[in-house]
Protein backbone atom coordinates (compact mmCIF):
# COMPACT_ATOMS: atom_id res chain seq x y z
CA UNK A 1 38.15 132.66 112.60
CA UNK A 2 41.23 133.16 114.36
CA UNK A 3 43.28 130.70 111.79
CA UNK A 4 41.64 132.43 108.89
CA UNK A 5 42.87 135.79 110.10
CA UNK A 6 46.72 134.92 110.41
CA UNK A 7 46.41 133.07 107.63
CA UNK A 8 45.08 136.69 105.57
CA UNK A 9 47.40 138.72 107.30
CA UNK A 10 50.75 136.05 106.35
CA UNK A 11 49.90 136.64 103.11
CA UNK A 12 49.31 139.97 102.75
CA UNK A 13 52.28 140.29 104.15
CA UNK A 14 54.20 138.04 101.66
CA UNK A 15 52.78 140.08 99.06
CA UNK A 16 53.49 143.61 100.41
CA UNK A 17 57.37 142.01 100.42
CA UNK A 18 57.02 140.63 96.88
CA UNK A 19 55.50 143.94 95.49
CA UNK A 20 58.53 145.34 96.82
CA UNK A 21 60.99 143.13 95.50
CA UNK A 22 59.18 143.52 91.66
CA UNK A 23 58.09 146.95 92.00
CA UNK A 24 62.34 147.93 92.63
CA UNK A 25 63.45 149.05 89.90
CA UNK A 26 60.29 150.08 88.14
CA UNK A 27 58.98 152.59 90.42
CA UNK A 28 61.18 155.78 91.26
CA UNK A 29 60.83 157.56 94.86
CA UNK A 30 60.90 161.41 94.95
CA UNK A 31 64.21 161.95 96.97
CA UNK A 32 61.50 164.14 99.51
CA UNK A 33 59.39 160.84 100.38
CA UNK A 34 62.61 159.05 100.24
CA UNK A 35 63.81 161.07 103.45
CA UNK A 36 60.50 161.14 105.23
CA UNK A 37 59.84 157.27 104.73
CA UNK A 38 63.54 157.18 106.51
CA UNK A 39 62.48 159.57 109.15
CA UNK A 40 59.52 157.43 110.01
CA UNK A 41 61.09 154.58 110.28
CA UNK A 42 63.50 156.00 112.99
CA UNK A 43 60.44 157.95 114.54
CA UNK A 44 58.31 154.40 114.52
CA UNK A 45 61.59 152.19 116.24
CA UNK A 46 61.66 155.23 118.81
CA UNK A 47 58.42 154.89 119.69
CA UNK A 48 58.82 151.39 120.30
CA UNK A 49 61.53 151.60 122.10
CA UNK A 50 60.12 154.47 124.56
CA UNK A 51 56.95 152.39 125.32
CA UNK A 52 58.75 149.09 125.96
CA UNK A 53 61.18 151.05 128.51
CA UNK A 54 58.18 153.21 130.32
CA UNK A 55 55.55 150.73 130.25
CA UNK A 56 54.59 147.87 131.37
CA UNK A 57 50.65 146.34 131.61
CA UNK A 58 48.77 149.02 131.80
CA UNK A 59 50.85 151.61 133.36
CA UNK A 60 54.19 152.98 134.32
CA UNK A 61 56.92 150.24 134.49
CA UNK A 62 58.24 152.02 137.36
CA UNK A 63 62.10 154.20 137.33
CA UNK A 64 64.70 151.57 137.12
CA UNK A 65 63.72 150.15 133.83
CA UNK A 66 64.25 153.95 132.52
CA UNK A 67 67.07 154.44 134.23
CA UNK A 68 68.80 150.98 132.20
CA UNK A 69 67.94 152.04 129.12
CA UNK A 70 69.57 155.63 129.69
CA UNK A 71 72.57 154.06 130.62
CA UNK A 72 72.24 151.73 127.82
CA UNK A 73 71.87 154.83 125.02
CA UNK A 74 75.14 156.39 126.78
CA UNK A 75 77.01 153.66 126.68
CA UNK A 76 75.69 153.28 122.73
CA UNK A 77 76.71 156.77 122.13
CA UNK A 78 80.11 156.27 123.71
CA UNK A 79 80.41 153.01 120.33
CA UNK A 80 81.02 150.23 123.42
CA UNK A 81 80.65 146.93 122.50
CA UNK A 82 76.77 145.60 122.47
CA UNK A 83 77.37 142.99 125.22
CA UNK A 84 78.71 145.67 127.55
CA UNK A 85 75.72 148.12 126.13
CA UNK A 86 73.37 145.70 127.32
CA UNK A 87 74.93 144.58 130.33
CA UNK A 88 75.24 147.85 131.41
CA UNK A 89 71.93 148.17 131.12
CA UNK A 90 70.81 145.41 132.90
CA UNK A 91 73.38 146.23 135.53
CA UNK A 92 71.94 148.99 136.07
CA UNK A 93 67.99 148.14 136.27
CA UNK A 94 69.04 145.24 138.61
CA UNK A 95 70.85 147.14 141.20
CA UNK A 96 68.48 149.95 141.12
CA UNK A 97 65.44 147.19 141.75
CA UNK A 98 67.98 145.37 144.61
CA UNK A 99 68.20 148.97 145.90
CA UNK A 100 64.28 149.35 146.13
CA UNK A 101 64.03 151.67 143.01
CA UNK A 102 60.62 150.16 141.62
């Protein structure tokens, strides 16, 4: 069942791409929906990104994970380079954990 499944959902998902791919220049977007699909899009990665940096199992990952991923969107904001974004962040979450920050 479980091979039958992935296999559905693979290629549903090649087709969703391919539709797109045909469907390009033959099917106009009102520049409304335009916006909104690109609004969801950033609304959907935020939402991912917010439960991956407060949760972890089934409950709160605790303040120092927060706390790197703060530091991490300042140091974003401020354009530094990714590698220092991210070690930054990890700086950050480590020393508040060595600290006893859970």
């Amino acid at each position: 069942m479980t091979w039958l499944a992935i296999a559905v959902l693979g290629a549903g998902t090649y087709l969703v791409r391919l539709a797109g791919l045909l469907l390009r220049g033959r099917v106009t977007v009102p520049e409304r929906l335009q916006r909104l699909l690109d609004l969801g899009a950033a609304a959907l990665l935020v939402a991912l990104a917010a439960t991956a940096a407060l949760t972890q199992g089934d409950g709160f990952a605790g303040w120092a994970r927060p706390a790197g991923v703060a530091v991490a969107g300042v140091a974003a904001l401020l354009k530094a380079p990714f590698v220092l974004v991210v070690v930054l962040a990890a700086a950050t979450t480590a020393g508040l954990r060595l600290a006893g920050v859970p």
